[in-house]
Protein backbone atom coordinates (compact mmCIF):
# COMPACT_ATOMS: atom_id res chain seq x y z
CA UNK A 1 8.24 0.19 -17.89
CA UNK A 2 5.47 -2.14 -19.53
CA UNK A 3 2.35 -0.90 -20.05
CA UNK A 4 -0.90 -2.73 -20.38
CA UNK A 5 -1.85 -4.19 -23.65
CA UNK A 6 -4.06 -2.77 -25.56
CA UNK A 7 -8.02 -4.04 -24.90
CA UNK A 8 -6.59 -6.60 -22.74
CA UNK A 9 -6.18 -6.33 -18.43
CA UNK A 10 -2.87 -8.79 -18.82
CA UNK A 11 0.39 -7.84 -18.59
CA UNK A 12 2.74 -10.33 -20.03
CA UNK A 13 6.23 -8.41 -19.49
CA UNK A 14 8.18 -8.84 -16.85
CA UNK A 15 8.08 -6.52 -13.63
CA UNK A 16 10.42 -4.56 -11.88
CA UNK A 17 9.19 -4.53 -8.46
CA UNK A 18 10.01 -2.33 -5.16
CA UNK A 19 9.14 -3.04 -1.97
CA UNK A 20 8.57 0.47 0.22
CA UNK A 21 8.86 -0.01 3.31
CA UNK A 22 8.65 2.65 5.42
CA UNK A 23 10.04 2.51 9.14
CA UNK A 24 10.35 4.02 13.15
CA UNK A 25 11.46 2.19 15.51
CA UNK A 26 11.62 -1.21 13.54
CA UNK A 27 15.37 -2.19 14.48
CA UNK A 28 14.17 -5.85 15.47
CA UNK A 29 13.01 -6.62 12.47
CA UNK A 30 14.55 -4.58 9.82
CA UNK A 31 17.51 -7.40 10.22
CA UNK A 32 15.00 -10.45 9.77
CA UNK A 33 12.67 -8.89 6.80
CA UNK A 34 15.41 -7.78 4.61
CA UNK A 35 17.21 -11.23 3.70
CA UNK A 36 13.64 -12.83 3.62
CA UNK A 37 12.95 -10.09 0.93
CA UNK A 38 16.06 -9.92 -1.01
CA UNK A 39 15.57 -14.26 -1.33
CA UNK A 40 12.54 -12.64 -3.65
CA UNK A 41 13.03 -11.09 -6.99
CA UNK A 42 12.26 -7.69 -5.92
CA UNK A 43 14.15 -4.41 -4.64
CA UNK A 44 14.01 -2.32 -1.52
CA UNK A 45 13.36 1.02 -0.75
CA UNK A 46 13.35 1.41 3.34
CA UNK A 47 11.69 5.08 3.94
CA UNK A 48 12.93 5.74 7.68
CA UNK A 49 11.52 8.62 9.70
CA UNK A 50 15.04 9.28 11.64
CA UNK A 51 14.34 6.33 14.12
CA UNK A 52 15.70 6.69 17.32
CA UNK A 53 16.67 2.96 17.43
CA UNK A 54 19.07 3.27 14.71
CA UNK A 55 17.07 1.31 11.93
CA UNK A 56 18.36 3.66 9.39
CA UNK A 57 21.72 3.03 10.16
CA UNK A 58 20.83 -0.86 10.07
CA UNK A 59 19.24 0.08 6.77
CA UNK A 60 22.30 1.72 5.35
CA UNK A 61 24.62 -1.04 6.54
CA UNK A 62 22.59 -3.33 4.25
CA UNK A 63 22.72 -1.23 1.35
CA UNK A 64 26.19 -1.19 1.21
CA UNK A 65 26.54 -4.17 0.65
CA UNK A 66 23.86 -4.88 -1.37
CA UNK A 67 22.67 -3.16 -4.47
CA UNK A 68 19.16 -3.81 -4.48
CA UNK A 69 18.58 -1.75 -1.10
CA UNK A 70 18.50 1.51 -1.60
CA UNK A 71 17.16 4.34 1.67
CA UNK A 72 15.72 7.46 2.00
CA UNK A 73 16.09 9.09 5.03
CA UNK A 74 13.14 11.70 6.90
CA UNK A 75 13.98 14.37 9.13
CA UNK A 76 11.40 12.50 11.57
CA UNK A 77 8.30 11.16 11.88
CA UNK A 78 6.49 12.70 9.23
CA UNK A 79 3.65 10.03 8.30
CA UNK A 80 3.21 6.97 6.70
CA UNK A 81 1.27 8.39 3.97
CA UNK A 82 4.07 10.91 3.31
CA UNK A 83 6.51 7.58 3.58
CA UNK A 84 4.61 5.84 0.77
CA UNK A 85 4.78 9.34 -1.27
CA UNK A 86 8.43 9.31 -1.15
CA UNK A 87 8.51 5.76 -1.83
CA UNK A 88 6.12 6.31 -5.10
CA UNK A 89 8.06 9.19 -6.25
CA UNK A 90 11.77 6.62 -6.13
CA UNK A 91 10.16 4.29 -8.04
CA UNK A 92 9.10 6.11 -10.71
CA UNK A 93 11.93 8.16 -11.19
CA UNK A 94 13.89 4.64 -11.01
CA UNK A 95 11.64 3.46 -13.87
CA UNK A 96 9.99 0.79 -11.61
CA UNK A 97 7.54 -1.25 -13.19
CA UNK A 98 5.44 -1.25 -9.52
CA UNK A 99 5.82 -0.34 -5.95
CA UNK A 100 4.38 -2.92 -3.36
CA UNK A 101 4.18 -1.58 0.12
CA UNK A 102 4.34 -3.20 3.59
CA UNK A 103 5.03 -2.74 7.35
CA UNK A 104 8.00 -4.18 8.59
CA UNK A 105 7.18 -5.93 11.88
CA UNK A 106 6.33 -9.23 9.72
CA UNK A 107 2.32 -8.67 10.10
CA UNK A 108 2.52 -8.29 6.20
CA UNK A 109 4.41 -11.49 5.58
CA UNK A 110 6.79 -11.91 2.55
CA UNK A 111 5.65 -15.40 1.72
CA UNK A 112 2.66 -13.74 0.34
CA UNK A 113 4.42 -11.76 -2.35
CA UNK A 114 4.76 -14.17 -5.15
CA UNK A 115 0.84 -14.83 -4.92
CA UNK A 116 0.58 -10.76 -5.11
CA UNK A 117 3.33 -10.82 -8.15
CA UNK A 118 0.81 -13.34 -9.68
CA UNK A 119 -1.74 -11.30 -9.62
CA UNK A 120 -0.27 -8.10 -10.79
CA UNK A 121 -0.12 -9.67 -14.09
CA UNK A 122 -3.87 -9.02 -14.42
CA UNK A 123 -4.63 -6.21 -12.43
CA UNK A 124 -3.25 -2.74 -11.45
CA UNK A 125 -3.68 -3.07 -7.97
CA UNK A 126 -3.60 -6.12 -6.00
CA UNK A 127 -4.38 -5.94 -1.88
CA UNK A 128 -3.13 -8.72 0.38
CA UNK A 129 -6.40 -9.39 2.13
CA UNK A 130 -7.04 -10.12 4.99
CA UNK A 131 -11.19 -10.60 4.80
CA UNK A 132 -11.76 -12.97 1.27
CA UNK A 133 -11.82 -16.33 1.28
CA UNK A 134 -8.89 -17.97 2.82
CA UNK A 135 -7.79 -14.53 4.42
CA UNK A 136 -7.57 -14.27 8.09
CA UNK A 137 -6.20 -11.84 11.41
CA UNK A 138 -4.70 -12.96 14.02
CA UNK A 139 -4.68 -10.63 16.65
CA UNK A 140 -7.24 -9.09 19.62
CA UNK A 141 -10.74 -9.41 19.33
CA UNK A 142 -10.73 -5.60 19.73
CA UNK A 143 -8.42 -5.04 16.90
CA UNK A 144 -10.19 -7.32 14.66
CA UNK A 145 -13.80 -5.49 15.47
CA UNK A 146 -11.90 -2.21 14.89
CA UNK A 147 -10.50 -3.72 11.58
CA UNK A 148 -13.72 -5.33 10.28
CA UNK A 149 -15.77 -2.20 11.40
CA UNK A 150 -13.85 0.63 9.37
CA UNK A 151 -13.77 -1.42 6.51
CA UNK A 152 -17.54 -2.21 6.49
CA UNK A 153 -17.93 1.75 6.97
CA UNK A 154 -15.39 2.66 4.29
CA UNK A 155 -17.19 0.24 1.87
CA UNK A 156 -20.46 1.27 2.83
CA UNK A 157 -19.71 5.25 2.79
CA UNK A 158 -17.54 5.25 -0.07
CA UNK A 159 -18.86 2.15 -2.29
CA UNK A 160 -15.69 0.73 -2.37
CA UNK A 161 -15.57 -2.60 -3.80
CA UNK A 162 -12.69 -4.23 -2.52
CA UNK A 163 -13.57 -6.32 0.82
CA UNK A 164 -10.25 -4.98 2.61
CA UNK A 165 -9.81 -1.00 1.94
CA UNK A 166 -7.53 -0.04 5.13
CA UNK A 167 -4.90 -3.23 4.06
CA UNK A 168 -1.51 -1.84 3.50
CA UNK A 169 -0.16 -4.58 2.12
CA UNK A 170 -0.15 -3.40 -1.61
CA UNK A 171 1.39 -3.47 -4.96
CA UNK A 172 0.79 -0.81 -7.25
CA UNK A 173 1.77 -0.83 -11.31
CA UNK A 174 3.50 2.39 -11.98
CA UNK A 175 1.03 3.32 -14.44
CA UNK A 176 -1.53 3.51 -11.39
CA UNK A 177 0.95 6.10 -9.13
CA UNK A 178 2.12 7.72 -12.74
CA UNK A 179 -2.06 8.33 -13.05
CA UNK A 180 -3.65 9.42 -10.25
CA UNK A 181 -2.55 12.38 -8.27
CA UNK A 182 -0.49 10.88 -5.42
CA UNK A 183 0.65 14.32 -4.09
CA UNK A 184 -2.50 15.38 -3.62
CA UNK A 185 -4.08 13.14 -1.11
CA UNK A 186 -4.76 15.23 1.76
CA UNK A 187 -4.81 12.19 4.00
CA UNK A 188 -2.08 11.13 6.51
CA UNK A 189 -1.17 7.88 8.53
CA UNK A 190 -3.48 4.77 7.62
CA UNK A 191 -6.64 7.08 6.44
CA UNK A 192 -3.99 7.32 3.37
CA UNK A 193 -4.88 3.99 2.55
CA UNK A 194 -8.24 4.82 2.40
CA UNK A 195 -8.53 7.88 0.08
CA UNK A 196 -5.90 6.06 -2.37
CA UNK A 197 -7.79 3.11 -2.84
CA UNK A 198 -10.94 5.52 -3.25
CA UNK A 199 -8.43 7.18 -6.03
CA UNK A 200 -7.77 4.15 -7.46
CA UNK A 201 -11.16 2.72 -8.20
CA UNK A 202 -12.39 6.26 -9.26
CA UNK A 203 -9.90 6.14 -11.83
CA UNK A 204 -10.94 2.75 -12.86
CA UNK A 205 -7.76 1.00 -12.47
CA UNK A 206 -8.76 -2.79 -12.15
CA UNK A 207 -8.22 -4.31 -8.40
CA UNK A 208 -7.46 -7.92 -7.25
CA UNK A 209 -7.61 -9.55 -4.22
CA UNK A 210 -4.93 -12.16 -2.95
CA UNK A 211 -5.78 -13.56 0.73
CA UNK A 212 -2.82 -13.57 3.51
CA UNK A 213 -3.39 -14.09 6.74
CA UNK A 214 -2.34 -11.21 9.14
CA UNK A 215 -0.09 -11.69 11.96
CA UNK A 216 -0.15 -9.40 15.33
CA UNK A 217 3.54 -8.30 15.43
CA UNK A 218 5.73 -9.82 17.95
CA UNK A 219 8.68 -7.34 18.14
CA UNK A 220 8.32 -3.85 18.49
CA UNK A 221 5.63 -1.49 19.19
CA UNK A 222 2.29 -1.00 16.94
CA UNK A 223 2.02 2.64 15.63
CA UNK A 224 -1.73 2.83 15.75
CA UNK A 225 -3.64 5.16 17.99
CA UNK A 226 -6.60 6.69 18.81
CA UNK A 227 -5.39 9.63 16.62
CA UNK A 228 -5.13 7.22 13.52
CA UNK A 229 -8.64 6.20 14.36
CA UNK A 230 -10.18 9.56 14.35
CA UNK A 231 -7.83 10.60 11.38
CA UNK A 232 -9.39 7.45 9.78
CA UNK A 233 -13.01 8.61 10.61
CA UNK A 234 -12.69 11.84 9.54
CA UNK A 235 -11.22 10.85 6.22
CA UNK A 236 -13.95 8.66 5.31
CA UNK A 237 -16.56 11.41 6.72
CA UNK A 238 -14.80 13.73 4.21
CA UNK A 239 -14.89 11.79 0.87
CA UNK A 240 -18.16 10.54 1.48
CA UNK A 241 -19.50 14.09 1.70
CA UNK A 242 -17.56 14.91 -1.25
CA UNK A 243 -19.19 11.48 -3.37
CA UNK A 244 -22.39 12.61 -2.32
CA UNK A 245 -21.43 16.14 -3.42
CA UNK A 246 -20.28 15.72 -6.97
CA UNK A 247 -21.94 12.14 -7.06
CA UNK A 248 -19.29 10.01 -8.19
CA UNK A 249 -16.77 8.03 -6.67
CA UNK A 250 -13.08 8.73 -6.77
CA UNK A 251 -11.97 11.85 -8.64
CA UNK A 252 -13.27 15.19 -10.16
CA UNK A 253 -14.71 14.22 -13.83
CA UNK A 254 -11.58 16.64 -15.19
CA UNK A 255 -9.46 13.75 -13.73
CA UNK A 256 -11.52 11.14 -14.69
CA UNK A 257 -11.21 11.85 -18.40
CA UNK A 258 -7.64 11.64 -18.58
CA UNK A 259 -7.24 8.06 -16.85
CA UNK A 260 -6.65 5.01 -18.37
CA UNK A 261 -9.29 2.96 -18.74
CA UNK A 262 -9.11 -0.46 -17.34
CA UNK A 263 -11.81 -3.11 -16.20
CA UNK A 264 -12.30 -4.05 -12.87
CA UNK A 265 -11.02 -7.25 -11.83
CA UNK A 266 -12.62 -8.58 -8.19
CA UNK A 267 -12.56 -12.41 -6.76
């Protein structure tokens, strides 16, 4: 795997990227998102929570015939953050240069990746954003107050710098899920996102920004709920208690000390 060069926030080599993309219930569009992926030089990992619609088997079917698919299959529905975990854990041991995570209902759209490639070549995390400039959502008002309130909260409460913390569209460098403690986030379901990112920055991994515009999915049924929301709430209630606490952001300073340091790379 390449590493970053020494002094410098550039990597030069190039990446060996997979796509985690965990799944439930995502049979209409497992079919449709897979070729558009595979036309991109990156690999698949589909983590599938034993969907009752059979996208496993859909998932399987693919890999078969194609190499660069590979699936893990969940005894049910056991979480996206969990899903991501697994996902992590494959492309390390695989010797993945990063992991870039999306949904699969074509909200996170795959003509965004190269842009997000692009800028993993100076940064160890980049977010497909939905709120800098040239970002956008496309779905209910409701949704979007929902979306542009937690973040302002998360930012707020946490100091988080990024201007979208709950995005899941993602690409981490393996050196960033090699680093900080990925089986240790307490957090479940889309407050994952939140407490990673926190991770992230604590660590002082450097972050970039590249803007997509976010689609309302047109197939299938969304996953969040007013669980995830209080899930999401609680999760930001907890590390902000636990910044004011030890007064830091991120990690204990036993962690802190052993991470890599890395500047901090923001539009």
């Amino acid at each position: 795997m390449s590493e970053a060069p020494s002094g410098s926030a550039r990597y030069d080599a190039p990446m060996r990227v997979l796509v985690v993309l965990p799944t439930y219930n995502e049979a209409e569009n497992i079919t449709l998102l897979l070729p558009e992926l595979l036309a991109l030089p990156v690999d698949i990992c589909v983590v599938d929570d034993a969907s009752p619609d059979g996208t496993g088997q859909l998932a399987e079917a693919w890999a078969a015939r194609d190499s660069r698919v590979h699936v893990i299959h969940r005894a049910g529905k056991l979480g996206l953050g969990t899903a991501y975990v697994a996902g992590f854990r494959f492309a390390l041991a695989q010797g993945y240069d990063a992991a870039l995570t999306m949904d699969a209902d074509f909200s996170h759209h795959p003509r965004y990746i190269p842009a997000m490639l692009d800028a993993a070549r100076r940064a160890d995390l980049v977010i497909g954003s939905r709120y800098v400039p040239g970002g956008d959502v496309r779905y209910p008002f409701h949704r979007r107050w929902l979306s542009k309130t937690a973040n302002l909260v998360a930012r707020t409460a946490l100091n988080l710098k990024p201007h979208d913390c709950t995005a899941g569209f993602r690409l981490y460098r393996a050196v960033v899920l090699s680093t900080v403690p990925i089986d240790t986030v307490f957090s479940n379901g889309y407050s994952f996102l939140i407490e990673m990112l926190n991770l992230v920055q604590g660590f002082g991994f450097s972050i970039a920004e590249v803007p997509i515009v976010f689609e309302d999915r047109t197939r299938g049924q969304s996953k969040i709920s007013s669980i995830e929301i209080g899930r999401a709430v609680y999760t930001v209630s907890r590390l902000a208690y636990r910044r004011w606490r030890d007064r830091l952001i991120g990690p204990p300073a036993t962690h802190r000390a052993r991470a890599i340091p890395h500047s901090q790379d923001q539009p």
